[in-house]
Protein backbone atom coordinates (compact mmCIF):
# COMPACT_ATOMS: atom_id res chain seq x y z
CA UNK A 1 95.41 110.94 96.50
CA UNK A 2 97.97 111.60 99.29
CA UNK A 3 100.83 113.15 96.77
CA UNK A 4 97.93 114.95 95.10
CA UNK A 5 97.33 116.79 98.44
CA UNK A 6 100.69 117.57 99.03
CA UNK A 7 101.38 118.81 96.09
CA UNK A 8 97.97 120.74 95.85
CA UNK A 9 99.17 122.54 99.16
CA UNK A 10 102.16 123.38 97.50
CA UNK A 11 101.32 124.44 94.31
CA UNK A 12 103.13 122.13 92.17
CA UNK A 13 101.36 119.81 89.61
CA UNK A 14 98.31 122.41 89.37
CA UNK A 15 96.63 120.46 86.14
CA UNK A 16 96.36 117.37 88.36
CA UNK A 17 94.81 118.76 91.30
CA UNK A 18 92.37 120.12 88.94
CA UNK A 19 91.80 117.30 87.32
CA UNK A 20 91.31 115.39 90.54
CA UNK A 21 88.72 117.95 91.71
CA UNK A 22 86.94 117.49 88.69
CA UNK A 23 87.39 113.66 89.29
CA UNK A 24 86.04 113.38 92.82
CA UNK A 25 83.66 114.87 94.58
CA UNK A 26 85.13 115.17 97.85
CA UNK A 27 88.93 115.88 96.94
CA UNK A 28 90.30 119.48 97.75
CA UNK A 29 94.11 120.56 98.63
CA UNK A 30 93.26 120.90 101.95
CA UNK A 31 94.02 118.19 104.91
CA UNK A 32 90.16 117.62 105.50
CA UNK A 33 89.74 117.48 101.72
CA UNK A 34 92.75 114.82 101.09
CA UNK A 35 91.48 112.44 103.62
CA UNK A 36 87.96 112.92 102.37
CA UNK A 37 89.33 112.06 98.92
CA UNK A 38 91.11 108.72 100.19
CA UNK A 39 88.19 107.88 101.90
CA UNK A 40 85.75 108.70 98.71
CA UNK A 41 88.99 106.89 96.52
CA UNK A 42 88.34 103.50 99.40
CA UNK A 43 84.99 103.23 98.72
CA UNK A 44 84.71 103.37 95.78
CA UNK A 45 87.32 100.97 95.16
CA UNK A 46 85.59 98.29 97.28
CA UNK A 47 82.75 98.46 95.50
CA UNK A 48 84.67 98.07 91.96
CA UNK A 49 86.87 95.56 93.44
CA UNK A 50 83.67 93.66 94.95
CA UNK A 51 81.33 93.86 91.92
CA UNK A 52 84.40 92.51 90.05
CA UNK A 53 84.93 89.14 92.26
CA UNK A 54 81.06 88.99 92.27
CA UNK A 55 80.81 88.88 88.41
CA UNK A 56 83.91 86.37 88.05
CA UNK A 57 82.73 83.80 90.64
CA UNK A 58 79.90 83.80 89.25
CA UNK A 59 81.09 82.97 86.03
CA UNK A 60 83.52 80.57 86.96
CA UNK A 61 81.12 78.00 88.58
């Protein structure tokens, strides 16, 4: 999400940063909008990451 930014502040990579602005709902090329993008990309993660363990200990007792 970080090299996304950059590069969306640069202007390389353009079909990326579009397709990560269609992606998430936060993400722009702009500082504010990278970090909110990381932070969106966190959460969101967690609660993958945490349904995942949830559903496989659950399984394996």
């Amino acid at each position: 999400m970080l090299l996304f930014g950059v590069f969306g502040a640069i202007g390389v990579y353009e079909q990326g940063i579009e397709a990560m602005e269609q992606w998430h709902l936060f993400f722009e090329p702009t500082i504010v909008g990278t970090a909110a993008g990381m932070v969106e990309a966190a959460v969101a993660s967690f609660v993958l990451v945490y349904a995942f363990a949830w559903l496989y200990n659950s399984f394996t007792r």
